[in-house]
C-alpha atoms as a PDB file:
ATOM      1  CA  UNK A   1      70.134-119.649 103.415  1.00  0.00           C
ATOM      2  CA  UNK A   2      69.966-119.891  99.445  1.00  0.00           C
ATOM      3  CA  UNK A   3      71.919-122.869  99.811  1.00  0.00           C
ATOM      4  CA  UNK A   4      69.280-124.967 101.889  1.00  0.00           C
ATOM      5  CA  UNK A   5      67.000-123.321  99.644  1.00  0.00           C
ATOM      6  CA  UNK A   6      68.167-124.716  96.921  1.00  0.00           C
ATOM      7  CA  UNK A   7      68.757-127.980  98.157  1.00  0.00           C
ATOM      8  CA  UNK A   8      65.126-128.333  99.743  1.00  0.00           C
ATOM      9  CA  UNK A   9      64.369-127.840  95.766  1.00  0.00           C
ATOM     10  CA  UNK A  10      66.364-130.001  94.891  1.00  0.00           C
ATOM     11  CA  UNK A  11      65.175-132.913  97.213  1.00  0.00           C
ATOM     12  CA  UNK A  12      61.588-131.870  95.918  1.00  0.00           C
ATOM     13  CA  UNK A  13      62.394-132.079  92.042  1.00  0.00           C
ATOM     14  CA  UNK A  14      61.238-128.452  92.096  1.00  0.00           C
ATOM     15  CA  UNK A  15      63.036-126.880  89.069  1.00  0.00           C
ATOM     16  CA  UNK A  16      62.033-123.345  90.572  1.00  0.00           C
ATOM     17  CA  UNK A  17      63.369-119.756  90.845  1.00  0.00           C
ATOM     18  CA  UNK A  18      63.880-118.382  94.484  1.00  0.00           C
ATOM     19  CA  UNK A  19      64.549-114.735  95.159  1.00  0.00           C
ATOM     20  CA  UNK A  20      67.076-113.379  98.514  1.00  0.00           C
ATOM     21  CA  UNK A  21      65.498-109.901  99.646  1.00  0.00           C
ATOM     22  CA  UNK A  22      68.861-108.007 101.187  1.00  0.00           C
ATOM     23  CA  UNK A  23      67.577-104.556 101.557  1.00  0.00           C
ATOM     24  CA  UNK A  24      66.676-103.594 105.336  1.00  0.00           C
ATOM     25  CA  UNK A  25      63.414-101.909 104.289  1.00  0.00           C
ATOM     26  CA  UNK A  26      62.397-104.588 101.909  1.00  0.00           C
ATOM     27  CA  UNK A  27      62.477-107.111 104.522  1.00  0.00           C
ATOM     28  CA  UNK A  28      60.857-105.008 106.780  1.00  0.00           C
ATOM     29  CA  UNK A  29      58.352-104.495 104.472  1.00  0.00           C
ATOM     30  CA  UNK A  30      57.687-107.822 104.131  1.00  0.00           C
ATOM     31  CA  UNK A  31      57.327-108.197 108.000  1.00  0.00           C
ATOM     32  CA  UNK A  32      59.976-109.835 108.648  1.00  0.00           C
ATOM     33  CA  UNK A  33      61.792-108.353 112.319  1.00  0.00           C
ATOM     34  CA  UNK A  34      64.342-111.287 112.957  1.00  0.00           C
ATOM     35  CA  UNK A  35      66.580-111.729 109.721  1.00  0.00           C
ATOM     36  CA  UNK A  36      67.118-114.618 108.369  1.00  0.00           C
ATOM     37  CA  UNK A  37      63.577-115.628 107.371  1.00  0.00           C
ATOM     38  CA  UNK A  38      61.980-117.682 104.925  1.00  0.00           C
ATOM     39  CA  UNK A  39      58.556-116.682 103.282  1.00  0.00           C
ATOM     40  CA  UNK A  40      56.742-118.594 101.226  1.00  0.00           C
ATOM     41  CA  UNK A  41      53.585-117.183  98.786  1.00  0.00           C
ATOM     42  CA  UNK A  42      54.589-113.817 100.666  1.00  0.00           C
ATOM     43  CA  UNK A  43      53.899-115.677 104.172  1.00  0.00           C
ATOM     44  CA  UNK A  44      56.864-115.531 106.811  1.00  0.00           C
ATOM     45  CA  UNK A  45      57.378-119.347 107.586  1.00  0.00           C
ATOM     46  CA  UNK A  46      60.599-118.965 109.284  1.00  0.00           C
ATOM     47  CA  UNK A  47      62.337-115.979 110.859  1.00  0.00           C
ATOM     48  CA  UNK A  48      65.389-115.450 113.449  1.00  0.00           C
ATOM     49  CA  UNK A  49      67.456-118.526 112.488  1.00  0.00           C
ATOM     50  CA  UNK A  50      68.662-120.851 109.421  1.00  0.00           C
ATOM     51  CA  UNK A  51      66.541-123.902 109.134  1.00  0.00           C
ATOM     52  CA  UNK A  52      67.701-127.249 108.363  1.00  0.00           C
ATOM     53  CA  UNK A  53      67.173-128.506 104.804  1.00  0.00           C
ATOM     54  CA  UNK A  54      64.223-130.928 106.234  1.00  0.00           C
ATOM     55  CA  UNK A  55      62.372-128.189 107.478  1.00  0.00           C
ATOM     56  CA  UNK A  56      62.276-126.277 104.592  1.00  0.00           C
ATOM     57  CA  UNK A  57      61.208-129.449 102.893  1.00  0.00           C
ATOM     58  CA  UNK A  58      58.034-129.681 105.074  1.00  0.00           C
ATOM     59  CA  UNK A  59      57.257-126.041 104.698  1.00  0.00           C
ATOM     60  CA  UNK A  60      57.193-126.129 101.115  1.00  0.00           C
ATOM     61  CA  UNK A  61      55.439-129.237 100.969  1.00  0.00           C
ATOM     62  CA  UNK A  62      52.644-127.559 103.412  1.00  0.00           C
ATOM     63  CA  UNK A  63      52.372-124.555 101.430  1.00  0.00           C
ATOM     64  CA  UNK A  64      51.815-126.605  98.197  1.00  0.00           C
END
């Protein structure tokens, strides 16, 4: 996913740092159940599947 990621940055001019969680209890901590999952400001905004660069777009442009 840090590819869309980055390129849902990159579409937004956003010159910002991202960070992948990998451990199993860190994610779970985080509430995440359904790997892969996006959060944004420590909100789960997509979980269970990759998302297309667009939709990250709009969820970082909702969270702003």
């Amino acid at each position: 996913m840090e590819p869309i990621v980055d390129a849902a940055l990159t579409q937004l001019g956003m010159d910002i740092e991202f960070e992948t969680i990998s451990d199993a209890r860190d994610i779970v901590k985080h509430g995440v159940m359904n790997a892969p999952a996006l959060l944004v400001n420590g909100e789960v905004k997509i979980s269970g599947r990759i998302p297309t660069v667009d939709e990250v777009v709009e969820v970082i442009q909702a969270s702003k």
